[in-house]
C-alpha atoms as a PDB file:
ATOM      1  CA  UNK A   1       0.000   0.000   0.000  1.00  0.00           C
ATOM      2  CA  UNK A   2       3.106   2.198   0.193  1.00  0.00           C
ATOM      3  CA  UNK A   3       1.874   3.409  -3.295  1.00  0.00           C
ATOM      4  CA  UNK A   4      -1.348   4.678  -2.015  1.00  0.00           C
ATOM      5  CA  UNK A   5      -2.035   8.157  -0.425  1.00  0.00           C
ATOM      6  CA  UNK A   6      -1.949   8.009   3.481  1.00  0.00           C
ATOM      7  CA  UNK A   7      -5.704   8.210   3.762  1.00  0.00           C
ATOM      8  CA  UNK A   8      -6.684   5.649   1.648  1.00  0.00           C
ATOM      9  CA  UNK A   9      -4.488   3.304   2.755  1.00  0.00           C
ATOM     10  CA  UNK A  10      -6.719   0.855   5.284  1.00  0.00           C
ATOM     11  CA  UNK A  11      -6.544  -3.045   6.949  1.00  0.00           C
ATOM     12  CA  UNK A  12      -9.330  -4.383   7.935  1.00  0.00           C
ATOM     13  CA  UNK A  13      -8.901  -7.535  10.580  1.00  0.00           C
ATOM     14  CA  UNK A  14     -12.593  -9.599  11.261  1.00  0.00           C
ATOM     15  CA  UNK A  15     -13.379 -12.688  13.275  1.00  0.00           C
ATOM     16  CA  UNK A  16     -16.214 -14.537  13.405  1.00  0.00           C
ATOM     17  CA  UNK A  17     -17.252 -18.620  13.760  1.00  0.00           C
ATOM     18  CA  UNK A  18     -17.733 -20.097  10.755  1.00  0.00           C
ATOM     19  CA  UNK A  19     -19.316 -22.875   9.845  1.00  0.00           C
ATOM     20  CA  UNK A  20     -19.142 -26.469  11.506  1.00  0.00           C
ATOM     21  CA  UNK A  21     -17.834 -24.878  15.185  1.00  0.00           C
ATOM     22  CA  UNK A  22     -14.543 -23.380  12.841  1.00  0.00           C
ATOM     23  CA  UNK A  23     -13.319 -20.192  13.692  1.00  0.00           C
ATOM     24  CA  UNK A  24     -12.510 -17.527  11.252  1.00  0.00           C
ATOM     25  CA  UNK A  25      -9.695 -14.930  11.216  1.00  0.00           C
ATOM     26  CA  UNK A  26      -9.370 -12.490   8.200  1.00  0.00           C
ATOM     27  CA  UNK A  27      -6.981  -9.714   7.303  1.00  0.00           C
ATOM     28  CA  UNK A  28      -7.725  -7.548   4.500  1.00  0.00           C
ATOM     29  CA  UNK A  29      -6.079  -4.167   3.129  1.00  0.00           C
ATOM     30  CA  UNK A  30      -6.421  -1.990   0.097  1.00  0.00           C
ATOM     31  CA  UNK A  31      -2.834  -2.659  -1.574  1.00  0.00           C
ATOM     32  CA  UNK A  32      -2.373  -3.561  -5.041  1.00  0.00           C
ATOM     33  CA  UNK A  33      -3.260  -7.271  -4.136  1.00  0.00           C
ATOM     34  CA  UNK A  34      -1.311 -10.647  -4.687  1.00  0.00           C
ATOM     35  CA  UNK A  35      -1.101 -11.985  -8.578  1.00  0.00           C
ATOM     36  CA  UNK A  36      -3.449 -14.907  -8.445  1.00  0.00           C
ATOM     37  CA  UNK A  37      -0.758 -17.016 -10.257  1.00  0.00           C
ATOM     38  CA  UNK A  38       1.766 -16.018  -7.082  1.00  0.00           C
ATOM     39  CA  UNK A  39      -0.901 -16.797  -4.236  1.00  0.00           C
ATOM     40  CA  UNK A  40       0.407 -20.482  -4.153  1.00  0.00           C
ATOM     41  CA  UNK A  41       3.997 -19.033  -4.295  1.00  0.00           C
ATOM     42  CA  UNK A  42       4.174 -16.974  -1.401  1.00  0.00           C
ATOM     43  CA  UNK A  43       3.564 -19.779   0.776  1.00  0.00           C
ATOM     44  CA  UNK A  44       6.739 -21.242   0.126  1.00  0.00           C
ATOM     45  CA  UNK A  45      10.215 -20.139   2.191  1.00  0.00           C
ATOM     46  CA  UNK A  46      12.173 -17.207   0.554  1.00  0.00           C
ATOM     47  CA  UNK A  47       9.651 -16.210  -1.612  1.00  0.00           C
ATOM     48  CA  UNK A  48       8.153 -13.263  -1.500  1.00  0.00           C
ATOM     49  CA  UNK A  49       5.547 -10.175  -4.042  1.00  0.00           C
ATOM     50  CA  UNK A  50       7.237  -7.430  -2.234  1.00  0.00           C
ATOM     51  CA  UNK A  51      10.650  -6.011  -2.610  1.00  0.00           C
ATOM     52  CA  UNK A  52      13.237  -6.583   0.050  1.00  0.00           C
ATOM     53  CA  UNK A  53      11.121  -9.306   1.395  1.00  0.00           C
ATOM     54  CA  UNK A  54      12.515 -12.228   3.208  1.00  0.00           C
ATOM     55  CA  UNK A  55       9.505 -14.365   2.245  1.00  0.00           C
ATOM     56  CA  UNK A  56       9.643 -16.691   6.151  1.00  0.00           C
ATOM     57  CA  UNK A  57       6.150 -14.835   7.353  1.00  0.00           C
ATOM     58  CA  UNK A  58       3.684 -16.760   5.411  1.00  0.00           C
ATOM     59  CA  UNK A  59       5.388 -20.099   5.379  1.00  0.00           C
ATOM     60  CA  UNK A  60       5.946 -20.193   9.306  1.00  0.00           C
ATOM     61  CA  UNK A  61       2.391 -18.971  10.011  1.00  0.00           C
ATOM     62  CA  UNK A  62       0.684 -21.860   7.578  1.00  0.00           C
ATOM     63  CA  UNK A  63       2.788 -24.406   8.623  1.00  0.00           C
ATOM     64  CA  UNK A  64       1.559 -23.283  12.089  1.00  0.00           C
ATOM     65  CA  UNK A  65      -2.044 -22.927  11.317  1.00  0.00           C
ATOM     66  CA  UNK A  66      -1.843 -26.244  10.316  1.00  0.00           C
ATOM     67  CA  UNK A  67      -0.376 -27.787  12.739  1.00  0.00           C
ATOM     68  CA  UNK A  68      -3.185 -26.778  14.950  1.00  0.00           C
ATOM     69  CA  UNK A  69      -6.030 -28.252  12.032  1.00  0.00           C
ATOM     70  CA  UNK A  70      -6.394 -25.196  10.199  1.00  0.00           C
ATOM     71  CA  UNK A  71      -5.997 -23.471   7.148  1.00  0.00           C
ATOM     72  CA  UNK A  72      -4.073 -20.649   5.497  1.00  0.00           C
ATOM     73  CA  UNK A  73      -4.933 -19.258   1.634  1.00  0.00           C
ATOM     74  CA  UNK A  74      -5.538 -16.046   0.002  1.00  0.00           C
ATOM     75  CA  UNK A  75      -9.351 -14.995  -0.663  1.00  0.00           C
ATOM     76  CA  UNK A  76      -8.801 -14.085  -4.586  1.00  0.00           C
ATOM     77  CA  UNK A  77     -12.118 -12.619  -4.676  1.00  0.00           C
ATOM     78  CA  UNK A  78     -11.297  -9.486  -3.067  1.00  0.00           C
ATOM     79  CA  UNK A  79     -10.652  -6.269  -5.053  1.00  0.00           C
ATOM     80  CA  UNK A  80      -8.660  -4.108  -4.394  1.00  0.00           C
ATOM     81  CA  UNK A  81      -6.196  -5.490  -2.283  1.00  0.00           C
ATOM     82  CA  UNK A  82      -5.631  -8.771  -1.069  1.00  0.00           C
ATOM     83  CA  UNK A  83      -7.138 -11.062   2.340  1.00  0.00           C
ATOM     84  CA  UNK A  84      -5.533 -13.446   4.298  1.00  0.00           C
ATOM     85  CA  UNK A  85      -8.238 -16.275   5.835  1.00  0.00           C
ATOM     86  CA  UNK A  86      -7.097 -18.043   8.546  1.00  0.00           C
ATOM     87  CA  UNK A  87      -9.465 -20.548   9.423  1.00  0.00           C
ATOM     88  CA  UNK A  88      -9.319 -22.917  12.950  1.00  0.00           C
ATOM     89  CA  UNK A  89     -11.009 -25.355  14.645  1.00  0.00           C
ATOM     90  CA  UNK A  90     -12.710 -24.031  17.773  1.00  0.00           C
ATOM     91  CA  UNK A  91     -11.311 -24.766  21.347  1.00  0.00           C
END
């Protein structure tokens, strides 16, 4: 979103249970949004869409979302921007 004038840049963060007793975590923002052909990518170590990135974040944080019997993926319906979904079972 560094491209974007100060006021219109904006993250959103939500929760709310989901369906079948999962729980639902999403962050959202207004950037210029994740090519749909590098949403798989970025999931892998030491790669990353931003420059100077190290490209660790999103690996650690699915490999520890599903360790606990969740999921971590890129809602490619959003416009502009891109949104994380983190989705977990409930305690």
């Amino acid at each position: 979103m560094a491209d974007l004038p100060p006021r219109q840049r904006r993250v959103e963060i939500a929760v709310h249970k989901g369906k079948n007793g999962y729980c639902e975590l999403s962050v959202a923002d207004m950037g210029p949004g994740i090519p749909a052909e590098m949403q798989s990518e970025v999931f892998k170590p030491f790669v990353s869409p931003t420059k100077g990135g190290l490209g660790l974040g999103l690996a650690i944080c699915r490999s520890i979302v599903e360790a606990q019997g969740g999921k971590l993926f890129f809602d490619d319906g959003v416009k502009p921007g891109a949104r994380a979904v983190v989705i977990l079972p409930s305690a």
